[in-house]
Structure formats: structure tokens, C-alpha cells
PDB file of N, CA and C in Angstrom:
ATOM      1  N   UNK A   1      11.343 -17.290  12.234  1.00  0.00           N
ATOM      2  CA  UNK A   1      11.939 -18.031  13.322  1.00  0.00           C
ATOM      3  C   UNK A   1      11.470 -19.479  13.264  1.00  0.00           C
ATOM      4  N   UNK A   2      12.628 -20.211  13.328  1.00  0.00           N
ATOM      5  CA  UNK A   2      12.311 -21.711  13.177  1.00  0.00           C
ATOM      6  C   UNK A   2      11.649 -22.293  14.722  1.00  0.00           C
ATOM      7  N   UNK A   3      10.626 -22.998  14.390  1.00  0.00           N
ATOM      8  CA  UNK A   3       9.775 -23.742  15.944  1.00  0.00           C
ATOM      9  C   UNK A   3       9.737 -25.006  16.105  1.00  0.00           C
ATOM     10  N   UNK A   4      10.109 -25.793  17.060  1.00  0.00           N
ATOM     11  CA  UNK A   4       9.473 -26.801  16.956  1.00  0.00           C
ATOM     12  C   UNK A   4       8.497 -27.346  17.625  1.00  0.00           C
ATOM     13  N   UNK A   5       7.706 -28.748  17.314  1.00  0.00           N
ATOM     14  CA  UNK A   5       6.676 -28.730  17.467  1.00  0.00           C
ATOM     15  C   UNK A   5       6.086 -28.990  18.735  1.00  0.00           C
ATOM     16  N   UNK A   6       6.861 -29.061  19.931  1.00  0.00           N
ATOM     17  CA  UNK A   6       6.626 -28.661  20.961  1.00  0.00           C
ATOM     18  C   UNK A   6       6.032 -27.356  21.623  1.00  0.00           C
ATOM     19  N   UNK A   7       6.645 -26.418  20.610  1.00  0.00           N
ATOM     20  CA  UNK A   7       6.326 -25.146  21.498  1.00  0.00           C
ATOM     21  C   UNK A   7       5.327 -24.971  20.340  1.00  0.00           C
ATOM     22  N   UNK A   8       5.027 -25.476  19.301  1.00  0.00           N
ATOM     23  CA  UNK A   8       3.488 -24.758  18.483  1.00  0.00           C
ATOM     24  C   UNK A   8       2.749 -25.646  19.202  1.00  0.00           C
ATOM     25  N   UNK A   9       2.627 -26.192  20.298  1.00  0.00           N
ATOM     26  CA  UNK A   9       1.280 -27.280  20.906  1.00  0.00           C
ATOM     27  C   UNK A   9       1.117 -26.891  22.053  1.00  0.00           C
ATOM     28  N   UNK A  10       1.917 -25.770  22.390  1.00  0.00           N
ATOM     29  CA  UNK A  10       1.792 -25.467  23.812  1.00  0.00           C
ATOM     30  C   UNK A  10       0.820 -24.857  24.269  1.00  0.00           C
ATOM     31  N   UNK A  11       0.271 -23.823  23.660  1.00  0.00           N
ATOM     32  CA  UNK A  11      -1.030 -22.977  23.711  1.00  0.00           C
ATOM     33  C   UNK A  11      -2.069 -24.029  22.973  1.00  0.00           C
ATOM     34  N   UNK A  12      -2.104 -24.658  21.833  1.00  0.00           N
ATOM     35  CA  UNK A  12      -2.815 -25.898  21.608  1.00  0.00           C
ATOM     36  C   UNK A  12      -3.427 -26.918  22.541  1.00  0.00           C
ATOM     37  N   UNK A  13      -2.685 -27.345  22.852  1.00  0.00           N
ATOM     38  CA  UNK A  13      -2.760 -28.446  24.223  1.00  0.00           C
ATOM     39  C   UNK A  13      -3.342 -27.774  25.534  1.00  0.00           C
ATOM     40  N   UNK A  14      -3.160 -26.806  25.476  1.00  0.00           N
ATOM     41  CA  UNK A  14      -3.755 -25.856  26.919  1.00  0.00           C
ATOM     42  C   UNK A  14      -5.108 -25.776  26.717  1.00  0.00           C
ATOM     43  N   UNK A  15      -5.163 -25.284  25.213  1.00  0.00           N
ATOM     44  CA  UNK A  15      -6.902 -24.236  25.228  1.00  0.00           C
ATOM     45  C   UNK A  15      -7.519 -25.865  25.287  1.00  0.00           C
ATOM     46  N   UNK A  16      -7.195 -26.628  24.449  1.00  0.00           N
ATOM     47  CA  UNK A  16      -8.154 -28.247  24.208  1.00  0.00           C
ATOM     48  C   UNK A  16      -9.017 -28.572  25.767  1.00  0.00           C
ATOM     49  N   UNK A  17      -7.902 -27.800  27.139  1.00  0.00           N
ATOM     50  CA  UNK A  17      -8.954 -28.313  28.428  1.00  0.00           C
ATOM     51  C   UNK A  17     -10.550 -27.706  28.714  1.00  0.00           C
ATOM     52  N   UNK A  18     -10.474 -26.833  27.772  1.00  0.00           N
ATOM     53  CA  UNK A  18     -11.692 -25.427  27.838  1.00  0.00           C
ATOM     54  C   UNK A  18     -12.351 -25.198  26.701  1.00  0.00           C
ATOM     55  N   UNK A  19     -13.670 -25.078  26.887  1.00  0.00           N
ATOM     56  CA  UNK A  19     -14.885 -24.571  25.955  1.00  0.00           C
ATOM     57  C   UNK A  19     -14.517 -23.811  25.264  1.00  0.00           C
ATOM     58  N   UNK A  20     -15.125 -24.022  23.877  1.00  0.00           N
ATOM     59  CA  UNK A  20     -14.831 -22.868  23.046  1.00  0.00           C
ATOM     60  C   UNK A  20     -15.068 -21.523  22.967  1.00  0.00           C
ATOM     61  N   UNK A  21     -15.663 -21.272  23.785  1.00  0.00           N
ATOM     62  CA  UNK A  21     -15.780 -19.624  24.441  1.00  0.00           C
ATOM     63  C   UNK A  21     -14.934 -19.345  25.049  1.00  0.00           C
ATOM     64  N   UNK A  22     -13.821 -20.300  26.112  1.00  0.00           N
ATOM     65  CA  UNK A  22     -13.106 -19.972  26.866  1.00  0.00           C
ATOM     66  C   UNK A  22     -11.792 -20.190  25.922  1.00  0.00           C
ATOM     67  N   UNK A  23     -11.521 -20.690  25.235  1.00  0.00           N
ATOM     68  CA  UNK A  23     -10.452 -20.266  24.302  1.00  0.00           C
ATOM     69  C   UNK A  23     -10.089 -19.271  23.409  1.00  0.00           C
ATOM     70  N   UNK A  24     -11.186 -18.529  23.211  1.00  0.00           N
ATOM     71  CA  UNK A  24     -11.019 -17.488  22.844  1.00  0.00           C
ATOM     72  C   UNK A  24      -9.943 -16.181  23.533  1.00  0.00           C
ATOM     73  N   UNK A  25      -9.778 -16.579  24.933  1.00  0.00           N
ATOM     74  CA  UNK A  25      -9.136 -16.045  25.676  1.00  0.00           C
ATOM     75  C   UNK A  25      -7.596 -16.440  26.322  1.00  0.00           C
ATOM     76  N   UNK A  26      -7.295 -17.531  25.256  1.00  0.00           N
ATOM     77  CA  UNK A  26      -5.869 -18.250  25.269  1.00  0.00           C
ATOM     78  C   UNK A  26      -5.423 -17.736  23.924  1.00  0.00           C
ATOM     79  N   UNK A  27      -4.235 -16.707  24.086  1.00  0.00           N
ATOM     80  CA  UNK A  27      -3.764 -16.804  22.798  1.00  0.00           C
ATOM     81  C   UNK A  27      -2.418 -16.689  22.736  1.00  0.00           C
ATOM     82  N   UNK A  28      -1.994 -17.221  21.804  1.00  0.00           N
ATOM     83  CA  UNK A  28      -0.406 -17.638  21.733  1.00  0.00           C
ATOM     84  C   UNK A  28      -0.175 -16.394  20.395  1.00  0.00           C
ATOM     85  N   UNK A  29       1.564 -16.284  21.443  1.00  0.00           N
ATOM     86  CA  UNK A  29       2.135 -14.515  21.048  1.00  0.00           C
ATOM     87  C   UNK A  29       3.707 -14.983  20.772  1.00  0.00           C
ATOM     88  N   UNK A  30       4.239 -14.317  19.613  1.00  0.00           N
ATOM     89  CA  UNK A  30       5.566 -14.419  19.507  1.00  0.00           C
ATOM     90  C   UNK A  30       5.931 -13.134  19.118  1.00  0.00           C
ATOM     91  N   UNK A  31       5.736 -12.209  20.074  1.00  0.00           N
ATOM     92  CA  UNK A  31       5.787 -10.932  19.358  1.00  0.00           C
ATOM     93  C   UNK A  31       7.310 -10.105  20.643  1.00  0.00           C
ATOM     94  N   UNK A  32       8.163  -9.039  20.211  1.00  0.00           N
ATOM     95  CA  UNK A  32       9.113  -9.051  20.856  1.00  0.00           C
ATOM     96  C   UNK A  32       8.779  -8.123  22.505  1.00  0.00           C
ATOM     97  N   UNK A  33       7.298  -7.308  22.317  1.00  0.00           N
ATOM     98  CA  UNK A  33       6.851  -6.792  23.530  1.00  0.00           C
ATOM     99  C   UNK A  33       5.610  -7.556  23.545  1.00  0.00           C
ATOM    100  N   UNK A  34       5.171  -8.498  24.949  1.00  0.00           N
ATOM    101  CA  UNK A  34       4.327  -8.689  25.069  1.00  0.00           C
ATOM    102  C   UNK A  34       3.956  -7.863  26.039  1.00  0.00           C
ATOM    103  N   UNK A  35       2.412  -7.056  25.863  1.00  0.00           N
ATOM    104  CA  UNK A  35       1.956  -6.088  27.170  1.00  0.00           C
ATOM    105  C   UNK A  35       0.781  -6.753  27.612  1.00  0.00           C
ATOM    106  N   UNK A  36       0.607  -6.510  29.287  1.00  0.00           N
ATOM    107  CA  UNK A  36      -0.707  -7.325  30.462  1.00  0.00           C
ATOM    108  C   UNK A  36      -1.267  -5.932  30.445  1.00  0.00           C
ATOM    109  N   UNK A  37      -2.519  -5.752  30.567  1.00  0.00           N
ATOM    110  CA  UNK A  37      -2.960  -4.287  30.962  1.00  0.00           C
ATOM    111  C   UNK A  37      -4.028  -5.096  31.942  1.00  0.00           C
ATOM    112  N   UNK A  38      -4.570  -3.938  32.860  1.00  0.00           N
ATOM    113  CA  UNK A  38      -5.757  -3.860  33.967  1.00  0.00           C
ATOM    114  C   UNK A  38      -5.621  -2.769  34.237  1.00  0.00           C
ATOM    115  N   UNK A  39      -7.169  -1.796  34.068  1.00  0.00           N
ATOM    116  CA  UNK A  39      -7.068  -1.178  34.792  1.00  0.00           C
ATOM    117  C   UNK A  39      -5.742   0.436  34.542  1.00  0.00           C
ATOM    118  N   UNK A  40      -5.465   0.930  35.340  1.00  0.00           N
ATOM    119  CA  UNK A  40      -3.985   1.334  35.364  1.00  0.00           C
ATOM    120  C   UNK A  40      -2.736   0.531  35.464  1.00  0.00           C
ATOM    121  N   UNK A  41      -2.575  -0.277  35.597  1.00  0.00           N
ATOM    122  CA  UNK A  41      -1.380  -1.955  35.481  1.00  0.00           C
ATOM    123  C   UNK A  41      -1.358  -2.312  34.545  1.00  0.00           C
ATOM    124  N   UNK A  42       0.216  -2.484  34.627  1.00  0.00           N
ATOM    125  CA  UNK A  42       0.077  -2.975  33.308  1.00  0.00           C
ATOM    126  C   UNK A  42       1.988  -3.625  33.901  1.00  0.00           C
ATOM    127  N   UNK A  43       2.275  -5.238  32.630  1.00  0.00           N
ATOM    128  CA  UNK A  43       3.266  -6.183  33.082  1.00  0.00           C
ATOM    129  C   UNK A  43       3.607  -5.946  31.837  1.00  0.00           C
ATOM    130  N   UNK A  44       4.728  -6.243  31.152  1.00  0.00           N
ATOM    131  CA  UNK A  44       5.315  -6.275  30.060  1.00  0.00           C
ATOM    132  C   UNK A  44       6.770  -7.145  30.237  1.00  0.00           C
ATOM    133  N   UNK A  45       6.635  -7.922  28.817  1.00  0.00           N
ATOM    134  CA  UNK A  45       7.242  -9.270  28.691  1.00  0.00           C
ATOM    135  C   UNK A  45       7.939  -8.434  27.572  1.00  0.00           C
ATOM    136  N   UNK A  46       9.624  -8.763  27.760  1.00  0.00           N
ATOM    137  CA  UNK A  46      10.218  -8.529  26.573  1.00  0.00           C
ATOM    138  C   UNK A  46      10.881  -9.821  26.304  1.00  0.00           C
ATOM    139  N   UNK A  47      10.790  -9.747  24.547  1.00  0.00           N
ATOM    140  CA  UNK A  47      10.589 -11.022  24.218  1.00  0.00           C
ATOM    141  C   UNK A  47      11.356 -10.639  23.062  1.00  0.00           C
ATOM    142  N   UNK A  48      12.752 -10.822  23.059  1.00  0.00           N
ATOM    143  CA  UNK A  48      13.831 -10.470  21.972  1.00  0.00           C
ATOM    144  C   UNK A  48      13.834 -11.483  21.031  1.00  0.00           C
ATOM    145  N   UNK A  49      13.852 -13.057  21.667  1.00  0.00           N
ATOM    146  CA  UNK A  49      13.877 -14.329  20.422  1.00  0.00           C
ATOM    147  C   UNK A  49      12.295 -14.470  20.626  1.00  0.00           C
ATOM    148  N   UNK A  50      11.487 -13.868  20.357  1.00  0.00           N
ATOM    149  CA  UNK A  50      10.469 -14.343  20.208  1.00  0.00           C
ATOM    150  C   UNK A  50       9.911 -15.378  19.933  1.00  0.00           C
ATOM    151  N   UNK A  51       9.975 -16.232  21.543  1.00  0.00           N
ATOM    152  CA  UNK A  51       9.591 -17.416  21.693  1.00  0.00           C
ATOM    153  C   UNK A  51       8.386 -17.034  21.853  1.00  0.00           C
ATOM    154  N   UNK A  52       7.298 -18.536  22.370  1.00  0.00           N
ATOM    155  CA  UNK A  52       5.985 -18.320  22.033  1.00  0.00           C
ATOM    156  C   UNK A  52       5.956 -18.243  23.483  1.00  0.00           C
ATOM    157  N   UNK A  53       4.597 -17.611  23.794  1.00  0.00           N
ATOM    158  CA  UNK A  53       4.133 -17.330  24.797  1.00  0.00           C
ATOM    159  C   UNK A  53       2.945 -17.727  24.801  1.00  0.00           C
ATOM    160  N   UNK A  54       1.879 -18.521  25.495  1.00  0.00           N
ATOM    161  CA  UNK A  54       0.418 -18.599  25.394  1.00  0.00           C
ATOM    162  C   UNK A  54       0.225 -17.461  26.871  1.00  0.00           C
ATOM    163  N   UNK A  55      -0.705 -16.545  26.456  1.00  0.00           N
ATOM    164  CA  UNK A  55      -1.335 -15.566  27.537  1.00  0.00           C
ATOM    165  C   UNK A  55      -2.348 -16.034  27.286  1.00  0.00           C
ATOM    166  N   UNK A  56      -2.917 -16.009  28.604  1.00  0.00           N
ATOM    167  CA  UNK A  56      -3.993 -16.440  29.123  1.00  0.00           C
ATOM    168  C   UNK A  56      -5.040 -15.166  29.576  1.00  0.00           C
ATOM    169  N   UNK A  57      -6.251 -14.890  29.451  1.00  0.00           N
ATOM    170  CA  UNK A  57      -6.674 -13.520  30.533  1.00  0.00           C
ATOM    171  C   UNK A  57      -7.447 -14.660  30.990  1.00  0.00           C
ATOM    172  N   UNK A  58      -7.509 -14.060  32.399  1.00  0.00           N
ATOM    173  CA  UNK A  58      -8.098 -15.087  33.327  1.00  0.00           C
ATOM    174  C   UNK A  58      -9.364 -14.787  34.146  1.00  0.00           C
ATOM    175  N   UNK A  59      -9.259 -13.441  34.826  1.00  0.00           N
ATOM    176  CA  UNK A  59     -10.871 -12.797  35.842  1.00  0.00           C
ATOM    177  C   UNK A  59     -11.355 -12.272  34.456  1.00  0.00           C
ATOM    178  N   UNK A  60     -12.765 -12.726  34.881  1.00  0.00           N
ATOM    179  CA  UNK A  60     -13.838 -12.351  33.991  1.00  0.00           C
ATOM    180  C   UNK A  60     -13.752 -12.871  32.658  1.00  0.00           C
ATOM    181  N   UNK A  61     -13.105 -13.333  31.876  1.00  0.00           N
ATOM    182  CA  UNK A  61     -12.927 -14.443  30.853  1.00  0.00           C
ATOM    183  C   UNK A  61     -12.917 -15.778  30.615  1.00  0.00           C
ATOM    184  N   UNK A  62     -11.753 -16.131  31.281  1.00  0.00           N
ATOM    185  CA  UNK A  62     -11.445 -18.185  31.671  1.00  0.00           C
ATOM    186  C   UNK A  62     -12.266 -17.925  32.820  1.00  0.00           C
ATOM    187  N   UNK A  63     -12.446 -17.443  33.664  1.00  0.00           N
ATOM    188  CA  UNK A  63     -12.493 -17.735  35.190  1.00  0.00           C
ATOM    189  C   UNK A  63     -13.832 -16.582  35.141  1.00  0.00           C
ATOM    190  N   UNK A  64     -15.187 -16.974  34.999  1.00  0.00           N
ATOM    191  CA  UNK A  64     -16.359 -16.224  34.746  1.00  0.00           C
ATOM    192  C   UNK A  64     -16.879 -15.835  36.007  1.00  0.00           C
ATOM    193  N   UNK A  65     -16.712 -16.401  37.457  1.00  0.00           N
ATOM    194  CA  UNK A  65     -17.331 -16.995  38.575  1.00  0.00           C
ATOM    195  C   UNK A  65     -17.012 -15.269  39.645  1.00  0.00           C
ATOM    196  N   UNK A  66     -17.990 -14.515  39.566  1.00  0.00           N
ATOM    197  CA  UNK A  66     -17.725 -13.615  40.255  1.00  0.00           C
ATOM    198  C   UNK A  66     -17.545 -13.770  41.670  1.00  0.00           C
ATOM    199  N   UNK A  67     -18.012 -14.629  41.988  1.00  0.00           N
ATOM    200  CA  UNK A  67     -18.196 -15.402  43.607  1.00  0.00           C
ATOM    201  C   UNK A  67     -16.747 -15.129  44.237  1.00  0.00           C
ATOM    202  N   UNK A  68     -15.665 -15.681  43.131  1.00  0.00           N
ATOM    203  CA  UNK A  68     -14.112 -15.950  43.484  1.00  0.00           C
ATOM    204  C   UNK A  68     -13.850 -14.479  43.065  1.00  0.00           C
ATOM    205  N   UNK A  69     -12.518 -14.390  43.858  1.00  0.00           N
ATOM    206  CA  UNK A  69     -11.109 -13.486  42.803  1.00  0.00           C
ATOM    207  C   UNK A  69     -10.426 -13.580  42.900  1.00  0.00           C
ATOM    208  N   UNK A  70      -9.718 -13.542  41.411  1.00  0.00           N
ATOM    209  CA  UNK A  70      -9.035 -14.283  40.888  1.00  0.00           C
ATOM    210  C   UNK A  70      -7.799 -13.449  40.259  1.00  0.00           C
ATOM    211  N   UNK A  71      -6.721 -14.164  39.693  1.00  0.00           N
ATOM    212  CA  UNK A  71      -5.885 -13.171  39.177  1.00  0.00           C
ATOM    213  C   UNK A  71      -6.002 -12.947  38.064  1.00  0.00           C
ATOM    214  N   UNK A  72      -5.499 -11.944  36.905  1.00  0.00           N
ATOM    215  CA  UNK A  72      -6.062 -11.085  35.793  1.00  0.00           C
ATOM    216  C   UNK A  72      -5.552 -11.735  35.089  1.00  0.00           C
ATOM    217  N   UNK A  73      -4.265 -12.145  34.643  1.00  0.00           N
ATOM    218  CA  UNK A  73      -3.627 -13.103  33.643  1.00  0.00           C
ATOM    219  C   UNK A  73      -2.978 -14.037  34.009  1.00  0.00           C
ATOM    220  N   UNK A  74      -2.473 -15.043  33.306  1.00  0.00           N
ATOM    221  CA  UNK A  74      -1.993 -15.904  33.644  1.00  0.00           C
ATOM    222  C   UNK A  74      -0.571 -16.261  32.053  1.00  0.00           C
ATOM    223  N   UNK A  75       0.160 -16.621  32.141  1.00  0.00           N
ATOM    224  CA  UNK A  75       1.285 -17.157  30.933  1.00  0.00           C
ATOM    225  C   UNK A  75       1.968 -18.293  30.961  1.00  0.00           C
ATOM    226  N   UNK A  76       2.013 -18.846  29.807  1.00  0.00           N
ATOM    227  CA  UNK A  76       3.270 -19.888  29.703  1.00  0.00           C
ATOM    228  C   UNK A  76       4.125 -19.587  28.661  1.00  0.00           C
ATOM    229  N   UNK A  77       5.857 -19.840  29.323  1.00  0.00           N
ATOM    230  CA  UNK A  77       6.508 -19.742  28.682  1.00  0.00           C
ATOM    231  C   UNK A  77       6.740 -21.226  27.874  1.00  0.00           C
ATOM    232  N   UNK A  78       6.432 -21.069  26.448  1.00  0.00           N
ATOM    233  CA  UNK A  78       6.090 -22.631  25.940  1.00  0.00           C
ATOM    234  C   UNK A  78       7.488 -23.477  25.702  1.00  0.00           C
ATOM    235  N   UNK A  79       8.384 -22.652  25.633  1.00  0.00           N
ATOM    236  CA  UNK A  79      10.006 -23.447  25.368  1.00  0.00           C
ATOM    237  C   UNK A  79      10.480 -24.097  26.591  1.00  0.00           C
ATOM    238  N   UNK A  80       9.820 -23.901  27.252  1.00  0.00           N
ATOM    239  CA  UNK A  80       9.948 -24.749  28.883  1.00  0.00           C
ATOM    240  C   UNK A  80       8.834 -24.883  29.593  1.00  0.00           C
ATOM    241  N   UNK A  81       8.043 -24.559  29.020  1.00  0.00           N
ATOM    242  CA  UNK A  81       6.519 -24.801  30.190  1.00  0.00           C
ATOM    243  C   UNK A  81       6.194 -24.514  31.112  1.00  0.00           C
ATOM    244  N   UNK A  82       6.880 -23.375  31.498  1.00  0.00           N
ATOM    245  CA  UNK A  82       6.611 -23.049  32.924  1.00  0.00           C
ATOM    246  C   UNK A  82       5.529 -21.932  33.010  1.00  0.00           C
ATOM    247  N   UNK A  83       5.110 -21.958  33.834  1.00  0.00           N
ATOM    248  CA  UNK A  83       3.437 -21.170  33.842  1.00  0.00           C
ATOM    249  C   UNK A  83       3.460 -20.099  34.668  1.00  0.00           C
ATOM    250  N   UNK A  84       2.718 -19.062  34.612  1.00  0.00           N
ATOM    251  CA  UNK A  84       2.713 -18.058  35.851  1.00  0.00           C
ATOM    252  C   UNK A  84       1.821 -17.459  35.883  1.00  0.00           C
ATOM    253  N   UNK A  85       1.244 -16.791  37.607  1.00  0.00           N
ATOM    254  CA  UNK A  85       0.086 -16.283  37.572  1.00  0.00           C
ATOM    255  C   UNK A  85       0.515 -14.847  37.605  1.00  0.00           C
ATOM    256  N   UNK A  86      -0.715 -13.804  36.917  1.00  0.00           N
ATOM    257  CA  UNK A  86      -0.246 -12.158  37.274  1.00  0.00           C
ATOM    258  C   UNK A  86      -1.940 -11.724  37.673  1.00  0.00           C
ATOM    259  N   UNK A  87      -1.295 -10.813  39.000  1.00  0.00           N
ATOM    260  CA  UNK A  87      -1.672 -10.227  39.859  1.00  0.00           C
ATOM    261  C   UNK A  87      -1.991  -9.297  39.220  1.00  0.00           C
ATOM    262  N   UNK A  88      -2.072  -8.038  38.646  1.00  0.00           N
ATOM    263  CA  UNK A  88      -1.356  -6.951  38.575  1.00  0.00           C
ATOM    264  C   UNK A  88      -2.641  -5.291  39.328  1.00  0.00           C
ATOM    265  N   UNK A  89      -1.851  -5.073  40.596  1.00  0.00           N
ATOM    266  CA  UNK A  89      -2.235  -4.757  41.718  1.00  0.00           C
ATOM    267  C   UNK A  89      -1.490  -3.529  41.955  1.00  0.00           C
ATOM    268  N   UNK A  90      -1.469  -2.413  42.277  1.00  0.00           N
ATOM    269  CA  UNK A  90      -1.109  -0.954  42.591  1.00  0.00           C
ATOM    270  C   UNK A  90      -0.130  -1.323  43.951  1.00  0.00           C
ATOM    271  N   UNK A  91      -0.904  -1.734  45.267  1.00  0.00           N
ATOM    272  CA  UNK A  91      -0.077  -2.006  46.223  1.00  0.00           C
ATOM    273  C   UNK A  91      -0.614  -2.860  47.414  1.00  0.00           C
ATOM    274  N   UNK A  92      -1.438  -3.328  46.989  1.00  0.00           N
ATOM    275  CA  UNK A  92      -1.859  -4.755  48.215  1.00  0.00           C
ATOM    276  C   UNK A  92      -1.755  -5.465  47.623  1.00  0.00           C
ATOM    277  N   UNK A  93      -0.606  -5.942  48.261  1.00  0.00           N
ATOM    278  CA  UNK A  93       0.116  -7.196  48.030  1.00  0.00           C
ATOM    279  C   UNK A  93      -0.426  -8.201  48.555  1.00  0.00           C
ATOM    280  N   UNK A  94      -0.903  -8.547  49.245  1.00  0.00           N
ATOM    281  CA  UNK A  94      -1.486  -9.650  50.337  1.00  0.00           C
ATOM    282  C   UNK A  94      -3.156 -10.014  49.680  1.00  0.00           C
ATOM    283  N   UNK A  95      -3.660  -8.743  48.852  1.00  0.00           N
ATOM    284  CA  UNK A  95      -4.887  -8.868  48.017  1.00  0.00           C
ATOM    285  C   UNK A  95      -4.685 -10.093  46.855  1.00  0.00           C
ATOM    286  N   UNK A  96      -3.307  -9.390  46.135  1.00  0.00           N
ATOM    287  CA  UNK A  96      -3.260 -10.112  44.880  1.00  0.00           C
ATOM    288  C   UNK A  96      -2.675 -11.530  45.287  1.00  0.00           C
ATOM    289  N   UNK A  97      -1.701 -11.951  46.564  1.00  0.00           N
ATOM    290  CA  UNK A  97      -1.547 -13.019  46.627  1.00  0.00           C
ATOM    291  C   UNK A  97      -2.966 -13.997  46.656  1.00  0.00           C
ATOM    292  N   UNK A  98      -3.560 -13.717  47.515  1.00  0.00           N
ATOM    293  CA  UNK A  98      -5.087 -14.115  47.788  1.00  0.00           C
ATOM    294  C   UNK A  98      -5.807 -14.391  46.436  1.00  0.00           C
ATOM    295  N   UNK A  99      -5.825 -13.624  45.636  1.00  0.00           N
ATOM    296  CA  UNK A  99      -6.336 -13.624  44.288  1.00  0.00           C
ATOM    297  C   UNK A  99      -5.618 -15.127  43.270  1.00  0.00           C
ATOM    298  N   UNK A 100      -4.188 -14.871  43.243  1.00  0.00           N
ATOM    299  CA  UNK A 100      -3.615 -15.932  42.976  1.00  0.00           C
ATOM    300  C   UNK A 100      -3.918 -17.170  43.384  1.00  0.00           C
ATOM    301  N   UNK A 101      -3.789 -17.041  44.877  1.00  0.00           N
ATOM    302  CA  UNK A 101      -4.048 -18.207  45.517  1.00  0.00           C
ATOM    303  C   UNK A 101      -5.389 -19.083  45.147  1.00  0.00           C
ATOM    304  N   UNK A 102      -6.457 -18.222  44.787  1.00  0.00           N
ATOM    305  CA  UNK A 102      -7.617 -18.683  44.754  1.00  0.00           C
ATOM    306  C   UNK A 102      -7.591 -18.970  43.531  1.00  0.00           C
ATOM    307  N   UNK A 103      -7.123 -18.608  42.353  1.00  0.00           N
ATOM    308  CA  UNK A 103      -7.153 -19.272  40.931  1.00  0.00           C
ATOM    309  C   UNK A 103      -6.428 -20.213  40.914  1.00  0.00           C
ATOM    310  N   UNK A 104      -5.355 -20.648  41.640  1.00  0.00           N
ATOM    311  CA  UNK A 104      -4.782 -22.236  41.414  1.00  0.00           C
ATOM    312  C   UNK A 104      -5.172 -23.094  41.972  1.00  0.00           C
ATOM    313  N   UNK A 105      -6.171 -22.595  43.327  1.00  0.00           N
ATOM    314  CA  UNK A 105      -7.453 -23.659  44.024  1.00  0.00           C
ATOM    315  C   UNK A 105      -8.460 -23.818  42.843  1.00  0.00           C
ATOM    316  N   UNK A 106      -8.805 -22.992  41.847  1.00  0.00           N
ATOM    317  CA  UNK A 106     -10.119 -22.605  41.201  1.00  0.00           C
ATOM    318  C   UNK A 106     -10.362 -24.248  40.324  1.00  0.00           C
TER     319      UNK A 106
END
């Protein structure tokens, strides 16, 4: 699949804000199932043109600070840049917003 060089800098340009320990935990995916697991949860990205994706894991990896909580992953879709946080939560909803909320304060 042909790329251009926008979307190979996208996960590039991201990890460059973070220590090299914490990049270890940014990794860019062009694969046609991307799977989130936690726990029993689990999100799944289907990804037919396998564009790039930078996944992020975020509690307990990027985001070390047990103090906070935080949400479990995070993604960008790199062909447009748009970013998103994942929750991924059984059924308190109002938990994982909170969780979210507090990683884009973080």
C-alpha cells in the first residue's frame, strides 16, 4: 500500500513528545483488524485499506501516575488526525467518562 508522508509521521511526530520509555507504548498499525484488550474488553478497529493507525496504551504505560484514572487506550487515525480516547468499561459509563476526562486534563 502506497503512503504518504504525512501519515508515516503521524505516530513519529506523536511519540517525539515522550521519553523513550514512553514510546515504547506508541505504536503505529496498518494491519486490517486492529484489537484494544483490558481486562475482559476488548474494541476492535476494522481496518480494510489499512491505513495507519498510531495506538497508543495509555493507564499504566504513557500515563504511569496511579494517583489519576485514566483511560486504557487512546488512537489516531493518521490520514486525518483525528484522535480518540477508549474507555473500555463493562457498564459504568459515567466511570469511564471520568477516566477520559481526566486523561485529556492529564
Amino acid at each position: 500500500m502506497k503512503r504518504n508522508n504525512q501519515n508515516l509521521n503521524c505516530c513519529k511526530n506523536f511519540k517525539s513528545k515522550f521519553t523513550k520509555e514512553q514510546q515504547k507504548y506508541i505504536i503505529e498499525k496498518d494491519d486490517k483488524i486492529i484489537p484494544f484488550r483490558e481486562n475482559r474488553s476488548q474494541f476492535i478497529i476494522q481496518n480494510p485499506k489499512q491505513t495507519i493507525i498510531c495506538k497508543i496504551h495509555v493507564d499504566g504505560k504513557l500515563i504511569t501516575d496511579n494517583a489519576i484514572k485514566k483511560c486504557d487506550f487512546a488512537f489516531i487515525f493518521c490520514k486525518n488526525n483525528t484522535f480518540y480516547f477508549l474507555e473500555l468499561k463493562g457498564k459504568d459509563v459515567k466511570k469511564a467518562y471520568e477516566e477520559i476526562e481526566n486523561t485529556i486534563n492529564y
